[in-house]
Protein backbone atom coordinates (compact mmCIF):
# COMPACT_ATOMS: atom_id res chain seq x y z
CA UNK A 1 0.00 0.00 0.00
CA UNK A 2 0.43 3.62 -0.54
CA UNK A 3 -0.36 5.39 2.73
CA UNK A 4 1.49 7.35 4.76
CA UNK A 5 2.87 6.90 8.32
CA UNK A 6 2.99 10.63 10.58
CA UNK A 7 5.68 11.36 12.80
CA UNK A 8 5.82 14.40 15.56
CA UNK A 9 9.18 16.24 15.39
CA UNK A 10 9.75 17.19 19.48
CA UNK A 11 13.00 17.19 21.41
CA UNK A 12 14.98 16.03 18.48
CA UNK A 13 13.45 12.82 18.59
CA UNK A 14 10.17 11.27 16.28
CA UNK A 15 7.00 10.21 17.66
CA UNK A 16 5.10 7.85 15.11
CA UNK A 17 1.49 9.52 15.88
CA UNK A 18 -0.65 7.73 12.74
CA UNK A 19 0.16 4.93 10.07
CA UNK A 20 -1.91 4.29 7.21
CA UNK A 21 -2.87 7.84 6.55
CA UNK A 22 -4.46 8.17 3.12
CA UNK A 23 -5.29 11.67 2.98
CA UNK A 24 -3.85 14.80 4.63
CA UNK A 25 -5.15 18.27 4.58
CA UNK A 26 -3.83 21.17 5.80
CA UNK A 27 -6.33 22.71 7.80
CA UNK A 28 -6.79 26.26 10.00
CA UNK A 29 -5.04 25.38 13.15
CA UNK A 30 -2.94 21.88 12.75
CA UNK A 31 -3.40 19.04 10.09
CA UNK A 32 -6.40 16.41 9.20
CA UNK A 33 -5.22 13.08 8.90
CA UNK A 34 -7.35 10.74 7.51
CA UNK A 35 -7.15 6.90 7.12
CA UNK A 36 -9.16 4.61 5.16
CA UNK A 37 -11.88 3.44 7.42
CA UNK A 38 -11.39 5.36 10.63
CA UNK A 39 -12.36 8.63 12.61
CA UNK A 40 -9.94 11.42 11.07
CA UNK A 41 -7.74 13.69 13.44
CA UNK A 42 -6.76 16.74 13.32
CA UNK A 43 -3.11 17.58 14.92
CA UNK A 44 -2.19 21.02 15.93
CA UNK A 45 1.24 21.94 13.93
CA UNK A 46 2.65 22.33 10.27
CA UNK A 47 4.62 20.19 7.98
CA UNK A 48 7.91 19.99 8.42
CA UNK A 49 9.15 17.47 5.91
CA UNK A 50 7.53 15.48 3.11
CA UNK A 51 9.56 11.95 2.39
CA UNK A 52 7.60 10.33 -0.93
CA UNK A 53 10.09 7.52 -0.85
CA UNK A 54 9.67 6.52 2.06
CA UNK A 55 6.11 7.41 2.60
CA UNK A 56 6.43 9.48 6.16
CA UNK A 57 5.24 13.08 7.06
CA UNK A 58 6.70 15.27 9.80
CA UNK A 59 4.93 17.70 11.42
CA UNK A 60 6.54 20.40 13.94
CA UNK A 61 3.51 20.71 17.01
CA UNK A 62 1.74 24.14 17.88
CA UNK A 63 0.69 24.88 21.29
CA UNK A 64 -2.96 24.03 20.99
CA UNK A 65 -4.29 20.53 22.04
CA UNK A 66 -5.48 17.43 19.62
CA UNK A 67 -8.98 17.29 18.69
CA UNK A 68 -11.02 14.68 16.39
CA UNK A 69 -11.62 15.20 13.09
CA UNK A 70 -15.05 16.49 13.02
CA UNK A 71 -16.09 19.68 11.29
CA UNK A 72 -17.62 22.11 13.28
């Protein structure tokens, strides 16, 4: 398969925070993460780093907290 796997950039270290992610969407606020047949999440932060080869995302975290993915 094709998807994605999400890491958190914090400390210099990663933090794996979603595999499988088919569908990413910059969004006010953080990022919405989607997978195929699951709840989508939205993570406070911005992209860092885009690896197509390997098939990972970074994001760098805000301040603000994790929320699901529903639309207001």
């Amino acid at each position: 398969m094709c998807q994605a796997t999400v890491y958190i950039l914090e400390d210099g270290q990663q933090r794996e925070v979603m595999r499988d992610v088919a569908h990413l969407v910059v969004v006010e606020g953080g990022v919405r993460l989607e997978q195929l047949f699951e709840e989508p999440r939205i993570l406070p932060g911005r992209i860092a780093e885009i690896d197509f080869l390997k098939h990972r995302v970074y994001l760098i975290p805000s301040e603000a907290k994790e929320s699901d993915g529903k639309r207001p």
